[in-house]
PDB file of N, CA and C in Angstrom:
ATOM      1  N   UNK A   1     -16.574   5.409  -3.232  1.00  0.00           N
ATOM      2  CA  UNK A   1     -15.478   4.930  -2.425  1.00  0.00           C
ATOM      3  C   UNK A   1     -14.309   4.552  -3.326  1.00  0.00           C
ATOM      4  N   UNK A   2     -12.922   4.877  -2.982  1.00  0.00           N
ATOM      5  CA  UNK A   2     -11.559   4.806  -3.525  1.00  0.00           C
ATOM      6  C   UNK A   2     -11.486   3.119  -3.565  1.00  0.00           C
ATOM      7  N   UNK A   3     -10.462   2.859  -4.497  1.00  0.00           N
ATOM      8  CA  UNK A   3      -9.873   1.320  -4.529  1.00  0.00           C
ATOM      9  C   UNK A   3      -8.655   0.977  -3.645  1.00  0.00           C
ATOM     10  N   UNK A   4      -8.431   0.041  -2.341  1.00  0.00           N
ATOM     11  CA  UNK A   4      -7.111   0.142  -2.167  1.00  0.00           C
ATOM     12  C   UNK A   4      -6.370  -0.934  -2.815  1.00  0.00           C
ATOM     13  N   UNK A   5      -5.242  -0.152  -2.595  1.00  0.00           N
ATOM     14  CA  UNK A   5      -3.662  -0.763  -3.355  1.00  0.00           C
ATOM     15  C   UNK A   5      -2.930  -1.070  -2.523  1.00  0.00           C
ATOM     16  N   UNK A   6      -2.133  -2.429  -3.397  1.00  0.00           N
ATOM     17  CA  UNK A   6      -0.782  -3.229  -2.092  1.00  0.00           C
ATOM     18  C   UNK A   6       0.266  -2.863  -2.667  1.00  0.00           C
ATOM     19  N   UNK A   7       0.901  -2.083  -1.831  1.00  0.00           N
ATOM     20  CA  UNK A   7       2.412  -1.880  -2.282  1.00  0.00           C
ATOM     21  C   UNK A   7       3.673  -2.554  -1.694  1.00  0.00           C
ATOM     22  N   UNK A   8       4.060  -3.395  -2.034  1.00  0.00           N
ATOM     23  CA  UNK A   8       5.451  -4.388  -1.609  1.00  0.00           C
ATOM     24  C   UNK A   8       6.346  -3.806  -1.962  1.00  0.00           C
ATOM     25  N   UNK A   9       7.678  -5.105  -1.042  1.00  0.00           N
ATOM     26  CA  UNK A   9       8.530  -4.716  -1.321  1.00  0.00           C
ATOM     27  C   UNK A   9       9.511  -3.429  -0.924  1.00  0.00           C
ATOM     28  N   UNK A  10       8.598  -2.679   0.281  1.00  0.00           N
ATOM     29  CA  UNK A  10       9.063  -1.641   0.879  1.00  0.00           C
ATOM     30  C   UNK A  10      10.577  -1.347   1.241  1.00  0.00           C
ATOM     31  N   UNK A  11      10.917  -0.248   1.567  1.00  0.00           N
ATOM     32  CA  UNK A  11      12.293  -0.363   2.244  1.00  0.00           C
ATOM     33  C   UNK A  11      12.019  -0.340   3.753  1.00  0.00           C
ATOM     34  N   UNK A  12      12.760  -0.775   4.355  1.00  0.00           N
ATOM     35  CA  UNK A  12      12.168  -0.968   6.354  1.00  0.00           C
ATOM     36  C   UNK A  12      12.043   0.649   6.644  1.00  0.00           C
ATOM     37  N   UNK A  13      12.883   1.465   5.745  1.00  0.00           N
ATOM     38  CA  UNK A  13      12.965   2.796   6.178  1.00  0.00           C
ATOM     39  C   UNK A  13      11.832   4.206   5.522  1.00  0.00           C
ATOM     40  N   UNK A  14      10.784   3.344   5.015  1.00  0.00           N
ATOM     41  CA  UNK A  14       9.970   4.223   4.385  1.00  0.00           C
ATOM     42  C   UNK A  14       8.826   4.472   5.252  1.00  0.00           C
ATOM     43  N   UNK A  15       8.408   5.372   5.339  1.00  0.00           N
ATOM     44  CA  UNK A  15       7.356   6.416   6.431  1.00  0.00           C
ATOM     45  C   UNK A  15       6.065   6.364   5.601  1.00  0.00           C
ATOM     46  N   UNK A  16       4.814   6.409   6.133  1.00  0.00           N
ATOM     47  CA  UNK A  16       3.636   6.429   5.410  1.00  0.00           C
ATOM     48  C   UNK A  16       3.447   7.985   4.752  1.00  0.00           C
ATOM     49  N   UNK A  17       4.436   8.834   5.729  1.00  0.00           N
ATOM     50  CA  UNK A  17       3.759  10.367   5.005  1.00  0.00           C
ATOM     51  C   UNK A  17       4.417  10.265   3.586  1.00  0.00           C
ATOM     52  N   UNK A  18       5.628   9.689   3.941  1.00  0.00           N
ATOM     53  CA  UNK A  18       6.665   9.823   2.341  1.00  0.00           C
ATOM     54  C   UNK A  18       6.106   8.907   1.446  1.00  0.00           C
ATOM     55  N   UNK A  19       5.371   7.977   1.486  1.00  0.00           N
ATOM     56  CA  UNK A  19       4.769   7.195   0.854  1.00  0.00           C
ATOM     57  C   UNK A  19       3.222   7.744   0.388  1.00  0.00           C
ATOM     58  N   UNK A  20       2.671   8.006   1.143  1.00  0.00           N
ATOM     59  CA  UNK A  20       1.480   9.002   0.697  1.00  0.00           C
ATOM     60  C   UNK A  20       2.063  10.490  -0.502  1.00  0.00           C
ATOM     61  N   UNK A  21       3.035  10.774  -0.112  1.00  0.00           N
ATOM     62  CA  UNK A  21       3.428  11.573  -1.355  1.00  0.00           C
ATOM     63  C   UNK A  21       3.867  11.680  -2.327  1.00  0.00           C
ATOM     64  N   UNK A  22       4.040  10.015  -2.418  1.00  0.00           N
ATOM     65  CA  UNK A  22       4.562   9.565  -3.756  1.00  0.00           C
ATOM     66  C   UNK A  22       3.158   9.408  -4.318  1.00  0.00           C
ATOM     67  N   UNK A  23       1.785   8.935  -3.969  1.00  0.00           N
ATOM     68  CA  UNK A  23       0.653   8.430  -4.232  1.00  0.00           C
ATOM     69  C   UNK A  23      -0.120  10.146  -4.436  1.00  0.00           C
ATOM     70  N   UNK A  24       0.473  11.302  -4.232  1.00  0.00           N
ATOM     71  CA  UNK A  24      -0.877  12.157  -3.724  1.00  0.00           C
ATOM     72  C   UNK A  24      -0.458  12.845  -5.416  1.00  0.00           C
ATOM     73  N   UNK A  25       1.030  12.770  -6.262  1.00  0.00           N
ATOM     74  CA  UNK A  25       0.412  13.143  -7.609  1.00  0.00           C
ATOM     75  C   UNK A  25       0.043  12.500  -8.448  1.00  0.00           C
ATOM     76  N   UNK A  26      -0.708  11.461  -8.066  1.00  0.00           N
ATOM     77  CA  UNK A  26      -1.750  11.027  -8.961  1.00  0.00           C
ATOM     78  C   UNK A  26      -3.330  10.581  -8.438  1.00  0.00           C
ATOM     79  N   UNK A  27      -3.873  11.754  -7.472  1.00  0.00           N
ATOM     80  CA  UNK A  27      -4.521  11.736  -6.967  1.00  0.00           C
ATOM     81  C   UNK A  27      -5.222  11.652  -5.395  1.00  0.00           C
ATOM     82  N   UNK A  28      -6.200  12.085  -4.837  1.00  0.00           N
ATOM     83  CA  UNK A  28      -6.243  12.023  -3.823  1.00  0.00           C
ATOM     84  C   UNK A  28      -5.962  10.508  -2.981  1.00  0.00           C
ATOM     85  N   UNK A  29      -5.312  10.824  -1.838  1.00  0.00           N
ATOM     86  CA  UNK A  29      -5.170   9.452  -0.934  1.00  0.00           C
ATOM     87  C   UNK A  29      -5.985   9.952   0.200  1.00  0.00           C
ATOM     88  N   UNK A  30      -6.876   8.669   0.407  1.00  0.00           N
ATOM     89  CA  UNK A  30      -7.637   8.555   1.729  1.00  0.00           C
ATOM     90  C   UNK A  30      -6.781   7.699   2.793  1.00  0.00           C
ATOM     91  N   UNK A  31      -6.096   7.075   2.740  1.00  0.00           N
ATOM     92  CA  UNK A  31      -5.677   6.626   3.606  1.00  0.00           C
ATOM     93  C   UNK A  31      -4.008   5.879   3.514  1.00  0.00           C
ATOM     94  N   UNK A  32      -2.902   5.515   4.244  1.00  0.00           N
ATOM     95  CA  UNK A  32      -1.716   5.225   4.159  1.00  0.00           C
ATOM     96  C   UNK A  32      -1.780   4.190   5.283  1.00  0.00           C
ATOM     97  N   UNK A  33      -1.288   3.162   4.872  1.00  0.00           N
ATOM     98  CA  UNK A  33      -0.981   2.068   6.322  1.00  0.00           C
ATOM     99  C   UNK A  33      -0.154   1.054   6.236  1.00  0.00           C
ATOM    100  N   UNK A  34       1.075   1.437   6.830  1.00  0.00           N
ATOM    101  CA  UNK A  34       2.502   0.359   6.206  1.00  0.00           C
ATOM    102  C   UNK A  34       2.089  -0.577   7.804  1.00  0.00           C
ATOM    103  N   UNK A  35       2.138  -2.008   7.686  1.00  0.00           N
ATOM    104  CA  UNK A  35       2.212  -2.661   8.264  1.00  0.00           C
ATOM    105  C   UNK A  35       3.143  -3.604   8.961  1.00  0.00           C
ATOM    106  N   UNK A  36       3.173  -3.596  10.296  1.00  0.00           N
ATOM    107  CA  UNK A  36       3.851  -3.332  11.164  1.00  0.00           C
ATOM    108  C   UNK A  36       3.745  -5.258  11.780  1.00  0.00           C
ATOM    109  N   UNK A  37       5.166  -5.708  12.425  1.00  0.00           N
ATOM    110  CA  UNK A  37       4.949  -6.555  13.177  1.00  0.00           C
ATOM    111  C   UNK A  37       4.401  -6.065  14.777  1.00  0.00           C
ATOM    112  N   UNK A  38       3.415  -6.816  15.063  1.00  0.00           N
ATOM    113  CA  UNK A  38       2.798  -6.367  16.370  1.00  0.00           C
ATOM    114  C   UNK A  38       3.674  -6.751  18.038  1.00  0.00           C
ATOM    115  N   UNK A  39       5.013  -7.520  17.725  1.00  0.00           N
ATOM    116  CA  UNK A  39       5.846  -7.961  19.078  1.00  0.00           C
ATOM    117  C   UNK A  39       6.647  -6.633  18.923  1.00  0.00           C
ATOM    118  N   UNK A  40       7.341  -6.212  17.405  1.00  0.00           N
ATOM    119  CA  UNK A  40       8.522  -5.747  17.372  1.00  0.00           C
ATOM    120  C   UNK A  40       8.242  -4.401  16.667  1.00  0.00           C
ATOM    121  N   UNK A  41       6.927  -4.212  16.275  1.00  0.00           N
ATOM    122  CA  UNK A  41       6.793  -2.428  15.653  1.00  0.00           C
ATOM    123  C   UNK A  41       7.301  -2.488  14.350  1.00  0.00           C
ATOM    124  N   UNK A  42       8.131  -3.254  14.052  1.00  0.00           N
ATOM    125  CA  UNK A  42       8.874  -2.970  12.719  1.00  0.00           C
ATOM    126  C   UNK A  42       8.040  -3.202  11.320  1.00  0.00           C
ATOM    127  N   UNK A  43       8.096  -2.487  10.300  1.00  0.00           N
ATOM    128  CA  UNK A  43       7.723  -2.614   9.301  1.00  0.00           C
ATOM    129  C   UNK A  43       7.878  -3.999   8.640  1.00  0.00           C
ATOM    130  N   UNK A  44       6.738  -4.677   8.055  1.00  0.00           N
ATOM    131  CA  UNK A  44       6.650  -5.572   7.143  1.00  0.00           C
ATOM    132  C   UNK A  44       7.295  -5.792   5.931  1.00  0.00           C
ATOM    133  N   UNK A  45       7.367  -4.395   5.560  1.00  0.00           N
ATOM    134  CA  UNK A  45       7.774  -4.502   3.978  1.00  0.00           C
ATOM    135  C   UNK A  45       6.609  -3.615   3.284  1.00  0.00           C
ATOM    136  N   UNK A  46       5.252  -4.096   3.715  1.00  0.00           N
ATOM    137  CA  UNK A  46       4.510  -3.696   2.452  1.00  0.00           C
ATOM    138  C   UNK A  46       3.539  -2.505   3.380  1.00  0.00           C
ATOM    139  N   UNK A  47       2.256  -1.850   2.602  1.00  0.00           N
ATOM    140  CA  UNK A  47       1.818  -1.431   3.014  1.00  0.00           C
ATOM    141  C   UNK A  47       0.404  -1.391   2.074  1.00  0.00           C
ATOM    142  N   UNK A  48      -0.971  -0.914   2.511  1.00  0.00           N
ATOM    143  CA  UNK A  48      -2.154  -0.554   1.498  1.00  0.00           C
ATOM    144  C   UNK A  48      -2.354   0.967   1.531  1.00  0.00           C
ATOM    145  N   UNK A  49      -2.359   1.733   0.337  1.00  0.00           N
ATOM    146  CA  UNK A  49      -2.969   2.493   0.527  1.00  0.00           C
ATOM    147  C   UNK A  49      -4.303   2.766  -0.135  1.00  0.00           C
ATOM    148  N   UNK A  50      -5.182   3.851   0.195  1.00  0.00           N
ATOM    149  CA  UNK A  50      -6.628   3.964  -0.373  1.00  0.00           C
ATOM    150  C   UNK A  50      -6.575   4.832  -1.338  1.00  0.00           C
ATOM    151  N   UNK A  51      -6.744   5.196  -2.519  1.00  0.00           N
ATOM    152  CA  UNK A  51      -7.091   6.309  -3.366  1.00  0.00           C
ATOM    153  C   UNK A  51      -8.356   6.427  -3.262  1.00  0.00           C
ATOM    154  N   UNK A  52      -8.702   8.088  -3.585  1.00  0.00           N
ATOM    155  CA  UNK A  52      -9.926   8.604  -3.831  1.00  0.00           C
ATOM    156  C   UNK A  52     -10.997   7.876  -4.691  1.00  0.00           C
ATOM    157  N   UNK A  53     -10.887   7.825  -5.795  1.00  0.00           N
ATOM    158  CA  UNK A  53     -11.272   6.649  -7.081  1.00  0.00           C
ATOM    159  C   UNK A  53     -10.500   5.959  -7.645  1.00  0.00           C
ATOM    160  N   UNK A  54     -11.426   5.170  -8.089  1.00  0.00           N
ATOM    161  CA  UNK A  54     -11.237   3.902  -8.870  1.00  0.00           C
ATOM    162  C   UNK A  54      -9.731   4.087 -10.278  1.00  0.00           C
ATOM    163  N   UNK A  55     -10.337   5.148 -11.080  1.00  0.00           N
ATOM    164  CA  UNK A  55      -9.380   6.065 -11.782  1.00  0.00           C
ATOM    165  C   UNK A  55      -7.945   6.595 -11.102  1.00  0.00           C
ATOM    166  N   UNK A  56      -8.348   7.065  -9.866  1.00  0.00           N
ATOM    167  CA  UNK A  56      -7.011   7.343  -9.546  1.00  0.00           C
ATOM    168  C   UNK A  56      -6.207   5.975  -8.583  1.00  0.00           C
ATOM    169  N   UNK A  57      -6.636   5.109  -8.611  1.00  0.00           N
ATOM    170  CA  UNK A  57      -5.800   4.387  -7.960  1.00  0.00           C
ATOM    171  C   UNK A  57      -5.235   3.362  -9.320  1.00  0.00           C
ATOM    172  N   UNK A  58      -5.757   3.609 -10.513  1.00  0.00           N
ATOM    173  CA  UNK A  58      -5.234   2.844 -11.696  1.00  0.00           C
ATOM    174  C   UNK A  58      -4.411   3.312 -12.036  1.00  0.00           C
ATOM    175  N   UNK A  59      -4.437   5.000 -12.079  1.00  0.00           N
ATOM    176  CA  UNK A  59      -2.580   5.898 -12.580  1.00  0.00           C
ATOM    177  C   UNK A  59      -1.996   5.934 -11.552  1.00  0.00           C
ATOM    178  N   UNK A  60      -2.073   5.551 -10.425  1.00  0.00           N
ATOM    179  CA  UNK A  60      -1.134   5.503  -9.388  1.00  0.00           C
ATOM    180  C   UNK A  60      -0.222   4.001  -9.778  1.00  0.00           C
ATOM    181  N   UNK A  61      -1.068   2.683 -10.076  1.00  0.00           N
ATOM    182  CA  UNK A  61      -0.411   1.720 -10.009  1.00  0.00           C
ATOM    183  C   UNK A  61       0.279   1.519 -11.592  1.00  0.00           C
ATOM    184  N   UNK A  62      -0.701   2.115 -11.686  1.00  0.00           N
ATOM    185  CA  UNK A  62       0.587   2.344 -13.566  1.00  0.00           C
ATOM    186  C   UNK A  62       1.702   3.125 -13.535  1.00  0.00           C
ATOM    187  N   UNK A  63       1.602   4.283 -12.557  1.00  0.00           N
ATOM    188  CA  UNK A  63       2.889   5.164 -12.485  1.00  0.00           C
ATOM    189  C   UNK A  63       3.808   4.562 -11.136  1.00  0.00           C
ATOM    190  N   UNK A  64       3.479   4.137 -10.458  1.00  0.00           N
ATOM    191  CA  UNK A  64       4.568   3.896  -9.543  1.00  0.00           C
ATOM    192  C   UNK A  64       4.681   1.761  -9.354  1.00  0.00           C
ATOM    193  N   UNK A  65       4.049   1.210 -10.283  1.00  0.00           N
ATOM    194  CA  UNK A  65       4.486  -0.365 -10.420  1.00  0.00           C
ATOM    195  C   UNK A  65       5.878  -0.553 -10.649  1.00  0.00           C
ATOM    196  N   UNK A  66       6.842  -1.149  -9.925  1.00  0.00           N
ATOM    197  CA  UNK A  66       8.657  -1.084 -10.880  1.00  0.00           C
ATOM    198  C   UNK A  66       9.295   0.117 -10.267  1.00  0.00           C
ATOM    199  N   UNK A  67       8.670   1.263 -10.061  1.00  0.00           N
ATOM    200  CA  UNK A  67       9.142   2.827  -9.387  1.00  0.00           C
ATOM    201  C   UNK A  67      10.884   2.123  -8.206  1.00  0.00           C
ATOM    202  N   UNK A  68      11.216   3.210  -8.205  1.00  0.00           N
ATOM    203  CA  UNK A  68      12.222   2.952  -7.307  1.00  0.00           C
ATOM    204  C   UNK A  68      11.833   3.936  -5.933  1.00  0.00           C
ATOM    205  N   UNK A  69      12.193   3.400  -4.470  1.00  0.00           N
ATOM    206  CA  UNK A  69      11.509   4.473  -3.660  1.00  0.00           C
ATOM    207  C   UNK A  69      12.451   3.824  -2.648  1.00  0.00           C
ATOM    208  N   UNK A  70      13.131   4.564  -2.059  1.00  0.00           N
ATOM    209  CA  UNK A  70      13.825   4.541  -1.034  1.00  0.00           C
ATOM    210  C   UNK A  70      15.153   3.722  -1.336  1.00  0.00           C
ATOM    211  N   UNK A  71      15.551   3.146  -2.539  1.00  0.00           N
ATOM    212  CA  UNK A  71      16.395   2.231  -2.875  1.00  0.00           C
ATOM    213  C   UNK A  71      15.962   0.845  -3.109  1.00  0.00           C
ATOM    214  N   UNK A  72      14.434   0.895  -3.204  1.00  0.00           N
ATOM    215  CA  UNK A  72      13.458  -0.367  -3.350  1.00  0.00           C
ATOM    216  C   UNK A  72      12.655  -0.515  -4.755  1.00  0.00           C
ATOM    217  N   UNK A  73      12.478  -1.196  -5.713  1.00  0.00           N
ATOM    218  CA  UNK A  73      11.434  -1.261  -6.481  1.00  0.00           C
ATOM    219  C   UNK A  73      10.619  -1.854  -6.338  1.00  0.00           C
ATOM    220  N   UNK A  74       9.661  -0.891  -5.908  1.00  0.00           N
ATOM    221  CA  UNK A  74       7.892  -1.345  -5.610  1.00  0.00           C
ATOM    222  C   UNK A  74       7.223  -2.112  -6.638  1.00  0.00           C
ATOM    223  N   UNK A  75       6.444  -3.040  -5.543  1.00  0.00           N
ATOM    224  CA  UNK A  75       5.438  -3.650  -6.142  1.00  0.00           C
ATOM    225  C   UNK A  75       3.886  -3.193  -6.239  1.00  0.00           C
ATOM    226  N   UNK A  76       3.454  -3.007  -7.203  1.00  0.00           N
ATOM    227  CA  UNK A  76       1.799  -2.083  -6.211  1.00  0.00           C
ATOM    228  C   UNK A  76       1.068  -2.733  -7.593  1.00  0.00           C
ATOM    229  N   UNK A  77       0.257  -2.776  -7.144  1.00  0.00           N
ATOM    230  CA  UNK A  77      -1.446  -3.753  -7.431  1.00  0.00           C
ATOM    231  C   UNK A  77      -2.779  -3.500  -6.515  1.00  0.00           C
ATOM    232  N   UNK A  78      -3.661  -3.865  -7.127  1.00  0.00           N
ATOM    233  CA  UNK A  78      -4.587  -3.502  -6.673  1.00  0.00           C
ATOM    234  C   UNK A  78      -4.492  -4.844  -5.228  1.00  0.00           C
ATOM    235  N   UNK A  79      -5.271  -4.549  -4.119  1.00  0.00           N
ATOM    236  CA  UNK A  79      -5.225  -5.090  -3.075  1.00  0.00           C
ATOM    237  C   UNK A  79      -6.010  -5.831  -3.643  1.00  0.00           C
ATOM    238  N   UNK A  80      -6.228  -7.216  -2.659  1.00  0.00           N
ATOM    239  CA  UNK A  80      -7.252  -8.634  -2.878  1.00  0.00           C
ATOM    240  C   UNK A  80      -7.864  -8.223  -1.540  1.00  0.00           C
ATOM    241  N   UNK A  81      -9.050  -8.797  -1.484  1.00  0.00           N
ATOM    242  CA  UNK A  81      -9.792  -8.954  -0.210  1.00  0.00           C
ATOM    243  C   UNK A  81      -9.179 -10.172   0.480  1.00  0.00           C
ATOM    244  N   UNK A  82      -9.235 -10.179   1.998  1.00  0.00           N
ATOM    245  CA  UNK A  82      -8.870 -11.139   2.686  1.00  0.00           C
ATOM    246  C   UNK A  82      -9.944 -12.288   2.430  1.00  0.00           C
ATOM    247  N   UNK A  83      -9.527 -13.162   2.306  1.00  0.00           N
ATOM    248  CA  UNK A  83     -10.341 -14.838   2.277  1.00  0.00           C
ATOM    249  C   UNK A  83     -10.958 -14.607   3.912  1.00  0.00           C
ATOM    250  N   UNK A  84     -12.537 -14.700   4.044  1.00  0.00           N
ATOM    251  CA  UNK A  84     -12.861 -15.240   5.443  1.00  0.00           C
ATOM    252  C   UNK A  84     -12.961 -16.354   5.507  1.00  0.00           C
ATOM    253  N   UNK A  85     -12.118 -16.949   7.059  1.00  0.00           N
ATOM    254  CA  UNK A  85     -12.266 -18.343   7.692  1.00  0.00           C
ATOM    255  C   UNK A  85     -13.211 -18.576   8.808  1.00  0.00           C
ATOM    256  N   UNK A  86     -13.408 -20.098   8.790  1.00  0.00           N
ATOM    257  CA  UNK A  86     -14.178 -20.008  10.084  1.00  0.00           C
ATOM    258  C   UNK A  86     -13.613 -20.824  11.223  1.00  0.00           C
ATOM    259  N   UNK A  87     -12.366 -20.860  10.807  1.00  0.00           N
ATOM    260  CA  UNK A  87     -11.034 -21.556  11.778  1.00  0.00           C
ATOM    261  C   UNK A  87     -11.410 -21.330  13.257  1.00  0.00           C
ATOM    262  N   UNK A  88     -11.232 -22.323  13.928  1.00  0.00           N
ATOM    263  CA  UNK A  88     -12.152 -22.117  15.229  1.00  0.00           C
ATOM    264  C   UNK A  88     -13.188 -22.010  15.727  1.00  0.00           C
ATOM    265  N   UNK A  89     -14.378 -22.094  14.993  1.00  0.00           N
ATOM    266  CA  UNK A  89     -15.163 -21.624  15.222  1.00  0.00           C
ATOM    267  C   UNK A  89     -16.275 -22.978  14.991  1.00  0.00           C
ATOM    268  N   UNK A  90     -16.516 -23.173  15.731  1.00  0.00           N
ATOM    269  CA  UNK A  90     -17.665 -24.203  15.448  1.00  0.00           C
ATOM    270  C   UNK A  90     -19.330 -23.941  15.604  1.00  0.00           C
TER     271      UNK A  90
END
């Protein structure tokens, strides 16, 4: 299984396909997902994507960390896992 990556810092106007093709020469991408406010549709800013391996999601974030993309310089790192809560839940 691939490593995913957080890429910030987006431009509001960047598309997951155009973003997946900045990621696909340096390896396969399994997956693209710019995240969206859920009232208003609009892009967040950032997005995760998945690389194939471990390897390729390390020359992805070495080659496109600082990158300029759409008039934006990206942020990309390896993703963190979400912290689970048990907020509510008794």
């Amino acid at each position: 299984m691939g490593k995913k990556i957080y890429v910030g810092n987006l431009s509001y106007g960047t598309y997951e396909d155009n973003l997946a093709d900045y990621f696909k020469e340096h390896g396969e991408v399994a997956s693209v997902k710019i995240i969206t406010d859920r009232d208003t549709g609009r892009s967040k800013g950032f997005a995760f994507v998945e690389m194939g391996t471990d390897a390729e999601a390390q020359a992805a974030i070495t080659a496109l960390n600082g990158a300029e993309i759409d008039g934006r310089r990206l942020k990309v790192n390896e993703a963190m896992d979400k912290p689970r809560t048990n907020y509510g839940r008794y």
